[in-house]
C-alpha atoms as a PDB file:
ATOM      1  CA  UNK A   1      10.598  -0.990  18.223  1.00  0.00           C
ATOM      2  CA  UNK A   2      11.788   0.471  14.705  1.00  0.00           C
ATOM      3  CA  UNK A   3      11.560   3.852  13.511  1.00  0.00           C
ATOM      4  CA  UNK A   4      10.036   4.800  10.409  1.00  0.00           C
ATOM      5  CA  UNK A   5      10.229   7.917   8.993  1.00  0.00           C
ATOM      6  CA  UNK A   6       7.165   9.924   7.520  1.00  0.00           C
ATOM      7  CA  UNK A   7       7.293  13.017   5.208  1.00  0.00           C
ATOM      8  CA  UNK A   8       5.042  14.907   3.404  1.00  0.00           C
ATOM      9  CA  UNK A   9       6.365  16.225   0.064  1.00  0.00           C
ATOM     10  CA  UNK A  10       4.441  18.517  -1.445  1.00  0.00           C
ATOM     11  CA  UNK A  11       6.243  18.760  -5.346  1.00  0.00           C
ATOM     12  CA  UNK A  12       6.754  16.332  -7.725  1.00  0.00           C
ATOM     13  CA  UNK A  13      10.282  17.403  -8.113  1.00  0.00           C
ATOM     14  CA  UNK A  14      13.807  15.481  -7.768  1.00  0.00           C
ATOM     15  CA  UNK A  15      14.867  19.073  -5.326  1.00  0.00           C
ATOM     16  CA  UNK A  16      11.329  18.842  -2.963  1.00  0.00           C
ATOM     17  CA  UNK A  17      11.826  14.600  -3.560  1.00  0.00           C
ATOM     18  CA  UNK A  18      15.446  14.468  -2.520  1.00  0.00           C
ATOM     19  CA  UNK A  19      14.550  17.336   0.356  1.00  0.00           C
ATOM     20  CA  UNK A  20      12.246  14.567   1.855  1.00  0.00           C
ATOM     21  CA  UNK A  21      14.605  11.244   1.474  1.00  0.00           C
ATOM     22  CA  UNK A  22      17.539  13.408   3.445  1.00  0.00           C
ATOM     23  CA  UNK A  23      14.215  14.387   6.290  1.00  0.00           C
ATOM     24  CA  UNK A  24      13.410  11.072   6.426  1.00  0.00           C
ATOM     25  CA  UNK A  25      16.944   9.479   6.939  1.00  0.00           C
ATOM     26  CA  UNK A  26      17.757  11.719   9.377  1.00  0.00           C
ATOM     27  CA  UNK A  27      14.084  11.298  11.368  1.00  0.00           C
ATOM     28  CA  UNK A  28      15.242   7.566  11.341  1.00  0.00           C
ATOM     29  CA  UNK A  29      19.017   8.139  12.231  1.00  0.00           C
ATOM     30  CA  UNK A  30      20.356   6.672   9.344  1.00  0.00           C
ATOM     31  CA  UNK A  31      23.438   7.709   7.980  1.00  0.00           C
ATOM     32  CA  UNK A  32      24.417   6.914   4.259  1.00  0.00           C
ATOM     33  CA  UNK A  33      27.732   4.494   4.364  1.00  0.00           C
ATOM     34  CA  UNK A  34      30.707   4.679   2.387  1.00  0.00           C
ATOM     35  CA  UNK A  35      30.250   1.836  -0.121  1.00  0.00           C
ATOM     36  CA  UNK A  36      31.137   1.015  -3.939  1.00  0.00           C
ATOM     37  CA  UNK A  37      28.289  -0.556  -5.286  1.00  0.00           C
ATOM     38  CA  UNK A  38      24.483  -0.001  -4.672  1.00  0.00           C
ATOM     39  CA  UNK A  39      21.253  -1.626  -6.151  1.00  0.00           C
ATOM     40  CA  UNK A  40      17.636   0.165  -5.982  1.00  0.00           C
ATOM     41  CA  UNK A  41      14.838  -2.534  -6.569  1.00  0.00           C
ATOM     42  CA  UNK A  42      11.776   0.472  -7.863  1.00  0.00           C
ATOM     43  CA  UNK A  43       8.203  -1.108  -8.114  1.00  0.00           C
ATOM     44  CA  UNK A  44       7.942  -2.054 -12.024  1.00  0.00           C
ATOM     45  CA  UNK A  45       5.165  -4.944 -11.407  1.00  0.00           C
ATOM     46  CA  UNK A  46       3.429  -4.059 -14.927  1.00  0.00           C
ATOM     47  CA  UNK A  47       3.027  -1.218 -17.423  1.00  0.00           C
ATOM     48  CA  UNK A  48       1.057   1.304 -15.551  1.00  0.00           C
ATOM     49  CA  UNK A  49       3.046   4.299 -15.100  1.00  0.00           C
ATOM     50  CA  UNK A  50       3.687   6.394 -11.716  1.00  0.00           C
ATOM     51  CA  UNK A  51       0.703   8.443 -12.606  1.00  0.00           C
ATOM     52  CA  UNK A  52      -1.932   5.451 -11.672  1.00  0.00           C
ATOM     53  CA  UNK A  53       0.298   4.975  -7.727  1.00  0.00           C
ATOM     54  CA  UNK A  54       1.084   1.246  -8.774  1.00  0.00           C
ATOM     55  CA  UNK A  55       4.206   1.921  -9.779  1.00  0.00           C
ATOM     56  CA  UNK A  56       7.988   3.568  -8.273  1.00  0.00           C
ATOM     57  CA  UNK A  57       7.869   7.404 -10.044  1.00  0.00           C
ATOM     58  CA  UNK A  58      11.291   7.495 -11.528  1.00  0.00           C
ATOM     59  CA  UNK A  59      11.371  11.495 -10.293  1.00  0.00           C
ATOM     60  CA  UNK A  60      11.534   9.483  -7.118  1.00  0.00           C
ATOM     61  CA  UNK A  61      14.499   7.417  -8.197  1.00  0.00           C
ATOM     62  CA  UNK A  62      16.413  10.329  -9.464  1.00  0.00           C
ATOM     63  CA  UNK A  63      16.190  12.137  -6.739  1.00  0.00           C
ATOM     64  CA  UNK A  64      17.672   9.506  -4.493  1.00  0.00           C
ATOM     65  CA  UNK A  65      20.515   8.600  -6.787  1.00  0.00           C
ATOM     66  CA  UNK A  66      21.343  12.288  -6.700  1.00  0.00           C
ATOM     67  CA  UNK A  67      21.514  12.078  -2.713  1.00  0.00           C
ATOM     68  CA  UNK A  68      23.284   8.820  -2.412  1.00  0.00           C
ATOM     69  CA  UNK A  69      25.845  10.220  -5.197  1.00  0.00           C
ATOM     70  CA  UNK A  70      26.058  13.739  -3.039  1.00  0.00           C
ATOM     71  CA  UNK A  71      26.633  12.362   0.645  1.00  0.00           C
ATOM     72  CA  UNK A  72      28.776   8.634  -0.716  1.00  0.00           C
ATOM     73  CA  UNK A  73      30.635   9.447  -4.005  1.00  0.00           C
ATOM     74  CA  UNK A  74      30.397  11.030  -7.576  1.00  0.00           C
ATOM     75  CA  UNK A  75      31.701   7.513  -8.644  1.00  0.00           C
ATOM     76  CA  UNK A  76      29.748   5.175  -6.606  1.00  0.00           C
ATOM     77  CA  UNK A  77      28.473   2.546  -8.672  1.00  0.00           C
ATOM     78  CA  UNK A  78      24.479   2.363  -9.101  1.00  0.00           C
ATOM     79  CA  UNK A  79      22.023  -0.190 -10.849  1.00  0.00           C
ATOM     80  CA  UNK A  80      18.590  -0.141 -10.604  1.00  0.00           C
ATOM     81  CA  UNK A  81      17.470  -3.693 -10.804  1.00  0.00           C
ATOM     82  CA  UNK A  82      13.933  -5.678 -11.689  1.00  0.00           C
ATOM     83  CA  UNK A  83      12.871  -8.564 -12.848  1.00  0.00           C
ATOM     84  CA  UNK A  84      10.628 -10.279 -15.761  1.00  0.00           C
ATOM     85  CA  UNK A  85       7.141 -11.544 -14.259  1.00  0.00           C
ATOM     86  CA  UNK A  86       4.433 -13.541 -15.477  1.00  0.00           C
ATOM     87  CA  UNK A  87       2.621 -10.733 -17.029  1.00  0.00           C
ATOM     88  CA  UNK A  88       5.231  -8.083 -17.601  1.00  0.00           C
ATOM     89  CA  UNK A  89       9.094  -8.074 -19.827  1.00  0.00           C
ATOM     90  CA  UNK A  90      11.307  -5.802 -18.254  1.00  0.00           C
ATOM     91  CA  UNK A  91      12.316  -4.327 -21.607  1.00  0.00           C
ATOM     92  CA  UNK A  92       9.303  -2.750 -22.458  1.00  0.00           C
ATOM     93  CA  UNK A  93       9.006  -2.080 -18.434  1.00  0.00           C
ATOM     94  CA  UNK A  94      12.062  -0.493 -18.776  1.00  0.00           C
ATOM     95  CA  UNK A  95      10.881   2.046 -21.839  1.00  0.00           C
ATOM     96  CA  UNK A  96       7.639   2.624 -20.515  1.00  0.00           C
ATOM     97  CA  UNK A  97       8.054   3.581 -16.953  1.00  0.00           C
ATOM     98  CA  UNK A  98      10.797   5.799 -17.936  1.00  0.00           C
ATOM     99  CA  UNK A  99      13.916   4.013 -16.502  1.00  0.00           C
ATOM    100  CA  UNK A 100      15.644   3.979 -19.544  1.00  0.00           C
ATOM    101  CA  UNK A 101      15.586   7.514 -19.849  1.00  0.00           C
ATOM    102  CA  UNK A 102      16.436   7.793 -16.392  1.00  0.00           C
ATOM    103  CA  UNK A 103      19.311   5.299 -16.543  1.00  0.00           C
ATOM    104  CA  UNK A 104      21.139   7.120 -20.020  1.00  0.00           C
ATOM    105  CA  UNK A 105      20.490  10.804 -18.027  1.00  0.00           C
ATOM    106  CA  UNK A 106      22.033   9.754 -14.835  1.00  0.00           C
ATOM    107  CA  UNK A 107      24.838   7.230 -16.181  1.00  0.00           C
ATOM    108  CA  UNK A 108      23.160   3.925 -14.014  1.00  0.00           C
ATOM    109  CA  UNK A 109      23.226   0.761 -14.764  1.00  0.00           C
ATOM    110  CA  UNK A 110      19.653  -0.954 -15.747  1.00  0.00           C
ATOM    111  CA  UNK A 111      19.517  -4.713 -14.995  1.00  0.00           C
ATOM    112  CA  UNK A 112      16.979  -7.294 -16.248  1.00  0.00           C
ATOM    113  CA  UNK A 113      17.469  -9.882 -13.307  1.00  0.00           C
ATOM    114  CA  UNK A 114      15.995 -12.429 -14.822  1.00  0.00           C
ATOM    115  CA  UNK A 115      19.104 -12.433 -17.576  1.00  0.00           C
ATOM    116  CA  UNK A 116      21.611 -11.818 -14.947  1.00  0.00           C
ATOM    117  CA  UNK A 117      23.900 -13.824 -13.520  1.00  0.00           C
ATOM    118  CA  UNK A 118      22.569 -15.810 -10.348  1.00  0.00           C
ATOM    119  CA  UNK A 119      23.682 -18.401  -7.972  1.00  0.00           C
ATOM    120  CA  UNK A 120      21.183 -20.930  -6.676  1.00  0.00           C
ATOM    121  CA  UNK A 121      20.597 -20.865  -2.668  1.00  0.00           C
ATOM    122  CA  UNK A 122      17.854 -22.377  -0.091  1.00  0.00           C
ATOM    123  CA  UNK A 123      16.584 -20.290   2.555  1.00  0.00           C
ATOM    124  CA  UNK A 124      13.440 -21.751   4.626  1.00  0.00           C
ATOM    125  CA  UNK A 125      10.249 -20.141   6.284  1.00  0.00           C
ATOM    126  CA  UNK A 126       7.413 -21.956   8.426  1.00  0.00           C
ATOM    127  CA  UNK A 127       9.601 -25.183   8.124  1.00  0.00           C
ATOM    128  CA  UNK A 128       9.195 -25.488   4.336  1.00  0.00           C
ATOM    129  CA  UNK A 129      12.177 -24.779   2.411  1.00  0.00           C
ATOM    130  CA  UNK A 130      12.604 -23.014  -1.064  1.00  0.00           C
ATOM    131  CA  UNK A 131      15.620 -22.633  -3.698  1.00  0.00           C
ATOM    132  CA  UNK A 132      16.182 -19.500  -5.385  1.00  0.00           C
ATOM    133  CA  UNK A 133      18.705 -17.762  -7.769  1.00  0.00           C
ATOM    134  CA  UNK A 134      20.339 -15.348  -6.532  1.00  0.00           C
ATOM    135  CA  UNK A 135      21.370 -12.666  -8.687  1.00  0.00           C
ATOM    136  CA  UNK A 136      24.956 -11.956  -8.158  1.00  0.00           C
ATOM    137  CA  UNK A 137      24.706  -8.183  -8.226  1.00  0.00           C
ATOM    138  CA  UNK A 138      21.866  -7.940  -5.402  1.00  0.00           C
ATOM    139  CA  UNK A 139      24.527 -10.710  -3.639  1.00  0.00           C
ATOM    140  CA  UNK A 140      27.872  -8.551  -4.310  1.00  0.00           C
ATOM    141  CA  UNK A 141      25.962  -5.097  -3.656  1.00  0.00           C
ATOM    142  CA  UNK A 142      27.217  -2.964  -0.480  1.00  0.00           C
ATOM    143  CA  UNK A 143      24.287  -0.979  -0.398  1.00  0.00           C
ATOM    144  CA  UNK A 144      20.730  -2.366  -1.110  1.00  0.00           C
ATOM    145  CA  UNK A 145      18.481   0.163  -1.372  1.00  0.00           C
ATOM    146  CA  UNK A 146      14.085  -1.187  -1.814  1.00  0.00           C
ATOM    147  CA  UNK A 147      11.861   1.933  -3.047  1.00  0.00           C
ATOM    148  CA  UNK A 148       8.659   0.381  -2.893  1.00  0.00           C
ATOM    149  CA  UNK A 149       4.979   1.721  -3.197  1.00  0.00           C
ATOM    150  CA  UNK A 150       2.037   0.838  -1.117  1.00  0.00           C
ATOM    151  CA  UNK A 151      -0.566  -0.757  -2.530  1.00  0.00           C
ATOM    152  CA  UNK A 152      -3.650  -3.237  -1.860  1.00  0.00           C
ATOM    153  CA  UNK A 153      -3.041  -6.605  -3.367  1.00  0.00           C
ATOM    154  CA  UNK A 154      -5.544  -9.629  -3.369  1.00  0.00           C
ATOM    155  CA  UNK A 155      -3.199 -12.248  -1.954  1.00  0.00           C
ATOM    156  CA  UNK A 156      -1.512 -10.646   1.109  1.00  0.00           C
ATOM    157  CA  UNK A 157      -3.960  -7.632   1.502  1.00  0.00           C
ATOM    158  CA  UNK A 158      -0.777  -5.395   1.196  1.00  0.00           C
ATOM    159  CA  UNK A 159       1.651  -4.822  -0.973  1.00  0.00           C
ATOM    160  CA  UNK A 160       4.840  -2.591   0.331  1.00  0.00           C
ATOM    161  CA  UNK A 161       8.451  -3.209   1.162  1.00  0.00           C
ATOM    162  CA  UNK A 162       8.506  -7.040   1.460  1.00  0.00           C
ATOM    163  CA  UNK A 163       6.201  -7.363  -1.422  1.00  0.00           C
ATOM    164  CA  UNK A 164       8.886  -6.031  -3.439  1.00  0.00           C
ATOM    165  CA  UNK A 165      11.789  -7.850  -3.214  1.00  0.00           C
ATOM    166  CA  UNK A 166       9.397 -10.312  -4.692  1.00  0.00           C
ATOM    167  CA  UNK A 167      10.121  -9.233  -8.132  1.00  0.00           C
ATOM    168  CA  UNK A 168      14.018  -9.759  -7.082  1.00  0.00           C
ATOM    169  CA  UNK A 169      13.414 -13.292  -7.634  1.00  0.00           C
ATOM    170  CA  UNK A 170      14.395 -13.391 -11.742  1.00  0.00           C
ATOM    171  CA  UNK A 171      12.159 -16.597 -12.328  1.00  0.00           C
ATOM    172  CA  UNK A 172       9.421 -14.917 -14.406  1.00  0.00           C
ATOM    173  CA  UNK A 173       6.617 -17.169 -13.785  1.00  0.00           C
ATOM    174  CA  UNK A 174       6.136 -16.122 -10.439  1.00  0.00           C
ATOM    175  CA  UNK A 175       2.281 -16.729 -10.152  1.00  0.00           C
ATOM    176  CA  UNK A 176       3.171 -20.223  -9.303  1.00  0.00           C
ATOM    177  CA  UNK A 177       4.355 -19.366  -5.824  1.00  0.00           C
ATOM    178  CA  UNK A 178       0.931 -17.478  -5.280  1.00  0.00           C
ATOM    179  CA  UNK A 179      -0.790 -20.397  -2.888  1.00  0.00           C
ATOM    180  CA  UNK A 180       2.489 -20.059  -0.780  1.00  0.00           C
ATOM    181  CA  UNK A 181       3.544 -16.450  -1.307  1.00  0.00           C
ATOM    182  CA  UNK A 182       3.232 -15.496   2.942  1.00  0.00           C
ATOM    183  CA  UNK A 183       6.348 -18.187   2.823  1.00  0.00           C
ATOM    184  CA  UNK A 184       8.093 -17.316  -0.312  1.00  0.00           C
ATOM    185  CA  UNK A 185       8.117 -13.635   0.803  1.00  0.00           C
ATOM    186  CA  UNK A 186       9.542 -14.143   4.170  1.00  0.00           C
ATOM    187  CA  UNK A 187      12.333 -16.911   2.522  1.00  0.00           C
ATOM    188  CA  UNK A 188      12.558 -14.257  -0.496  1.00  0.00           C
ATOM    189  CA  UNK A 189      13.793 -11.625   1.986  1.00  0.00           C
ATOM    190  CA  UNK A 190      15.761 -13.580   4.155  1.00  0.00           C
ATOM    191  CA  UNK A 191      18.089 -14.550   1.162  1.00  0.00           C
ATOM    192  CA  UNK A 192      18.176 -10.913  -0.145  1.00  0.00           C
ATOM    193  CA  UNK A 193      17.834  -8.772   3.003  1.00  0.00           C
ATOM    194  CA  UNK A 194      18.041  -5.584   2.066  1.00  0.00           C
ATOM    195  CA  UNK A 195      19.423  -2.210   4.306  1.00  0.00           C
ATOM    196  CA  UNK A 196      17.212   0.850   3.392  1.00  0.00           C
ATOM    197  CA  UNK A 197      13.548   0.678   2.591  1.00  0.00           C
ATOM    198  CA  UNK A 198      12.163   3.518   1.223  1.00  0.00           C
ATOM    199  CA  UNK A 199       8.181   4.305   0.343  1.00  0.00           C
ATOM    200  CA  UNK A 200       7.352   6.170  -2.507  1.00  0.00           C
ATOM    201  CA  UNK A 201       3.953   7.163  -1.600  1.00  0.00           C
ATOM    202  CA  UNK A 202       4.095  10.504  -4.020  1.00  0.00           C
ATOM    203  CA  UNK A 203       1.119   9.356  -5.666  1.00  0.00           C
ATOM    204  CA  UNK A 204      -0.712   6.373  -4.091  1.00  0.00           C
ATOM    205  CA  UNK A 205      -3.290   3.573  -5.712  1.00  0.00           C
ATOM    206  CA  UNK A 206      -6.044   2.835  -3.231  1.00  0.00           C
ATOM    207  CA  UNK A 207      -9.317   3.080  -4.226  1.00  0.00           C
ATOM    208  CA  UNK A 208      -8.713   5.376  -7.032  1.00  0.00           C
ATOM    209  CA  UNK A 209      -5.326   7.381  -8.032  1.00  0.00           C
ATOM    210  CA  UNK A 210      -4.172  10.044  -5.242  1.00  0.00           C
ATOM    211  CA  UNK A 211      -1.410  12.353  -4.947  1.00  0.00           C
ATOM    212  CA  UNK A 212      -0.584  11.857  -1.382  1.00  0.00           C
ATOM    213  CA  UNK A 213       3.003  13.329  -1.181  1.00  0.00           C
ATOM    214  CA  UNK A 214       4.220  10.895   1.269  1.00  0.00           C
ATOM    215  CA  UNK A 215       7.908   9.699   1.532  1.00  0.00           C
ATOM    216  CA  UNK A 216       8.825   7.107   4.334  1.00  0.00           C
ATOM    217  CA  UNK A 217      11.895   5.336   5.301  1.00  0.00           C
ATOM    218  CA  UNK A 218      12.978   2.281   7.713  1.00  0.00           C
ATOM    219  CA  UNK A 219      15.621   0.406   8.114  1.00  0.00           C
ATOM    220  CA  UNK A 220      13.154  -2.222   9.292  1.00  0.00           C
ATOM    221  CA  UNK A 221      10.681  -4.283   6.263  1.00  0.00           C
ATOM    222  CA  UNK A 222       8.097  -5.153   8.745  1.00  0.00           C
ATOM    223  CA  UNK A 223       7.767  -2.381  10.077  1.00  0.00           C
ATOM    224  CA  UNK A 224       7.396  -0.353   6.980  1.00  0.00           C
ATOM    225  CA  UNK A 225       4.522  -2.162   6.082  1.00  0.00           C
ATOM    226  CA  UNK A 226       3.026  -2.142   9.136  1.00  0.00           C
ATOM    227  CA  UNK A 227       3.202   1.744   8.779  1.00  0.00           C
ATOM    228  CA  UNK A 228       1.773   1.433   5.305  1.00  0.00           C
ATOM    229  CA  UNK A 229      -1.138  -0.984   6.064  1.00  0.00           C
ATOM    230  CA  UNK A 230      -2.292   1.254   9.217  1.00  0.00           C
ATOM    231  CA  UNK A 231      -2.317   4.324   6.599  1.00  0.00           C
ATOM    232  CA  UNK A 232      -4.225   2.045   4.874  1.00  0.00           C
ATOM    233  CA  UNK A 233      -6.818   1.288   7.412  1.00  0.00           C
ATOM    234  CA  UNK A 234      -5.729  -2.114   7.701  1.00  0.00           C
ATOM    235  CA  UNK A 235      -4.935  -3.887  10.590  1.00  0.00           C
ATOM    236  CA  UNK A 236      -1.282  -4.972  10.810  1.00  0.00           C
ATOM    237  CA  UNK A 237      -2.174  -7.913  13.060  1.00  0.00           C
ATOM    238  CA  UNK A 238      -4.198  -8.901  10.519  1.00  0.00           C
ATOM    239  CA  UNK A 239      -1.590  -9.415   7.873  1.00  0.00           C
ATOM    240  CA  UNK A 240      -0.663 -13.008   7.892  1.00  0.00           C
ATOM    241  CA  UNK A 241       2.704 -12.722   5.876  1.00  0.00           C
ATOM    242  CA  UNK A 242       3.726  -9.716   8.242  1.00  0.00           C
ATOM    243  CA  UNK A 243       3.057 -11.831  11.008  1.00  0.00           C
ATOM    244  CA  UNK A 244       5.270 -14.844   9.471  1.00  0.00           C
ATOM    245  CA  UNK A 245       7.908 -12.199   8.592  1.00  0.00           C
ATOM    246  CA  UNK A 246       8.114 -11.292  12.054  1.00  0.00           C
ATOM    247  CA  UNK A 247       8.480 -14.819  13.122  1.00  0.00           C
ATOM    248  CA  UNK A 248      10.993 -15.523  10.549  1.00  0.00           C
ATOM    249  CA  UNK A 249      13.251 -12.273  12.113  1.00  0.00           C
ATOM    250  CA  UNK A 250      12.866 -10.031   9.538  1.00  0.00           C
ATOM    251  CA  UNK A 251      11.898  -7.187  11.985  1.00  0.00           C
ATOM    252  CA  UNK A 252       9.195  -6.075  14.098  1.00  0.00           C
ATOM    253  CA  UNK A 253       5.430  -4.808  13.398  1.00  0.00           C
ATOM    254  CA  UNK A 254       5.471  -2.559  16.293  1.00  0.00           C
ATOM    255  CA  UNK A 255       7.221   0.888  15.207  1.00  0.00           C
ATOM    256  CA  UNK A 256       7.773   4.555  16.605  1.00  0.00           C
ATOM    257  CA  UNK A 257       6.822   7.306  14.143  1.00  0.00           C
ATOM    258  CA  UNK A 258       8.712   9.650  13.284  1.00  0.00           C
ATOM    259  CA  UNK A 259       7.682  13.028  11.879  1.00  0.00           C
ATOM    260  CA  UNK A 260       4.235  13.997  10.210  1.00  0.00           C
ATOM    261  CA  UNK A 261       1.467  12.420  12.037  1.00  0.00           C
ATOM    262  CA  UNK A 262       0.762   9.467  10.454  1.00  0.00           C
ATOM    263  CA  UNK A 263      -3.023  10.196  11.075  1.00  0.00           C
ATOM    264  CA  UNK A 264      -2.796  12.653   8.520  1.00  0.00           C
ATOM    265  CA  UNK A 265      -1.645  10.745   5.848  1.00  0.00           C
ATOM    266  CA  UNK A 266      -4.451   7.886   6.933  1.00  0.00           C
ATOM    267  CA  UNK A 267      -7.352  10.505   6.919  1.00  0.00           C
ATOM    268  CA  UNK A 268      -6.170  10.913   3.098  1.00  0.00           C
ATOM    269  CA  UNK A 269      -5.603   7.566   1.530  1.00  0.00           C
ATOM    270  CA  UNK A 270      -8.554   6.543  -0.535  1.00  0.00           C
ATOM    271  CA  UNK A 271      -9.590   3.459   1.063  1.00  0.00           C
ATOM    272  CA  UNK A 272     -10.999   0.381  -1.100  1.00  0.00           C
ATOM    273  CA  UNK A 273     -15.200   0.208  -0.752  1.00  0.00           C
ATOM    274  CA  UNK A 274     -16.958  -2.965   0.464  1.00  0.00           C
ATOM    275  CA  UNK A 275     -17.176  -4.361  -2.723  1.00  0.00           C
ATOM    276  CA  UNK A 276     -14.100  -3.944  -3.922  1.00  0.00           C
ATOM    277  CA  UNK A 277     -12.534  -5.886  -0.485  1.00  0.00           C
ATOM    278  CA  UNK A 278     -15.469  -8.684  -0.818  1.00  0.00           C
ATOM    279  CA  UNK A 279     -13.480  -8.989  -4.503  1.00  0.00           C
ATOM    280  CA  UNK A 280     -10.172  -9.238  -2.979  1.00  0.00           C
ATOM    281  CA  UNK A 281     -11.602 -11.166  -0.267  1.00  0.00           C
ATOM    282  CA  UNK A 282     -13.007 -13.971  -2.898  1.00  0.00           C
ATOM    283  CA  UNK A 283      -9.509 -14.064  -5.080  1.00  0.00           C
ATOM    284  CA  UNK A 284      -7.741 -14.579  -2.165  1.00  0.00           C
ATOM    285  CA  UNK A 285      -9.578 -17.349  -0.659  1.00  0.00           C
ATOM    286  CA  UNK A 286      -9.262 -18.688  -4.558  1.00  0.00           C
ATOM    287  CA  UNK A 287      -5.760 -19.141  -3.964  1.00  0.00           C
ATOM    288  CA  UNK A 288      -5.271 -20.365  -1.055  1.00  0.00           C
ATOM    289  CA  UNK A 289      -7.119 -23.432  -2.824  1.00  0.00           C
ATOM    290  CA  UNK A 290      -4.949 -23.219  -5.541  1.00  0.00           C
ATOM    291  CA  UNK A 291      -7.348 -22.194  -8.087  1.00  0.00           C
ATOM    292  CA  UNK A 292      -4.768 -19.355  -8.997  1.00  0.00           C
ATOM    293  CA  UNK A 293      -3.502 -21.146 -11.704  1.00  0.00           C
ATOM    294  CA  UNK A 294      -6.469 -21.518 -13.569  1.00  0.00           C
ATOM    295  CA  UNK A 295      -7.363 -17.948 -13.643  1.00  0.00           C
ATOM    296  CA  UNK A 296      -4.124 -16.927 -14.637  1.00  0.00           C
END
């Protein structure tokens, strides 16, 4: 079973934020390596900003860069990477999340992977296979570093760590792979694996906005989630593209905890009411027959 590491941080911060990341690595054993180049992939799915939980809080960002420039090198090289979606441009993203602040203050690169470089590649899940571009500076990186949120979502009932390396794939109409997406995430990840997955659950989304003050860490995708979905109140046996993931040997559902009791973090989370998962319920069974593309 994988560790994951749980944290409560109790100020928004980049000292109490970067506190927590170095409590969490070490709760999980994880020891930063010596590399040269390093990509984050934040949560930038629209234009809400960290204060509504659906997206990464830069502080968050900041703080970690600080760390991984602390305990790897003053000169390692950093770029904090999204990509254009069906609904949202990375350069107003970008502005209006606060990243390009972030990136001119702390001297990091800030790439739109959807006008990157990329090389194509096929990578199959469930016996269907699926061709990507791959950008060439997630490929190249030594270091790939996910800071996700947690979040309900209508198609896979969660969204967390393997959720977002979905929006490493730089083809911006990404709604089309929305009747498929339990396959597409576990191909998705399997071409882009990525070491370190870190939650930023500062300020979480469920039901309404919440400052939670929780900071996790795996090295293990599936098993972040499944972490994040039992906060949640969510069955992880009942998450179809964590069980697929699993299958496809991206990690394992079963985890140890490490640190504050996870209870506590569950008793918190505003959870979504009846009607509001009879909602999710409906859109989801909407695109599983395909009827996604005509609401979009």
């Amino acid at each position: 079973m994988s560790l994951v590491g749980l944290t409560e941080c109790k100020q928004r911060s980049v000292v109490s934020i970067k506190q927590a990341i170095m409590e969490v690595l070490r709760l999980i054993d994880y020891s930063l390596p010596k590399v040269e180049e390093i990509v984050i992939k934040p949560n930038m799915c629209y234009y809400w900003d960290w204060s509504t939980g659906q997206t990464t809080d830069p502080l968050f960002v900041a703080a970690l860069i600080d760390l991984l420039r602390e305990e790897i090198s003053s000169q390692v090289k950093i770029s904090i990477v999204e990509s254009d979606a069906s609904a949202m441009k990375c350069k107003y993203a970008f502005k209006y999340l606060g990243y390009e602040k972030l990136a001119k203050e702390y001297d990091v690169n800030l790439v739109n992977l959807s006008e990157a470089e990329a090389e194509k590649a096929q990578m199959s899940a469930n016996g269907e296979v699926f061709e990507f571009s791959v950008p060439k500076i997630i490929k190249d990186a030594d270091l790939r570093v996910n800071a996700a949120k947690m979040k309900y979502m209508s198609f896979t009932k969660v969204s967390c760590a393997l959720k977002n390396i979905y929006g490493c794939n730089p083809y911006s109409k990404k709604f089309q792979f929305h009747s498929k997406l339990d396959k597409v995430l576990a191909a998705l990840n399997k071409v882009m694996p990525f070491n370190l997955h870190m939650l930023d659950g500062l300020t979480v989304c469920g039901s309404k906005p919440l400052k939670l003050g929780l900071i996790m860490a795996s090295q293990d995708p599936v098993a972040t989630d499944a972490a994040a979905a039992t906060i949640m109140g969510i069955n992880p046996k009942s998450l179809a593209y964590l069980k697929l993931a699993e299958k496809e040997g991206l990690g394992k559902s079963k985890f140890v905890p490490k640190g504050t009791d996870l209870r506590y973090f569950k008793s918190l989370y505003p959870r979504k009411s009846l009607s509001e998962k009879t909602l999710l319920f409906g859109y989801r069974v909407a695109c599983a027959l395909g009827l996604d593309k005509r609401l979009i």
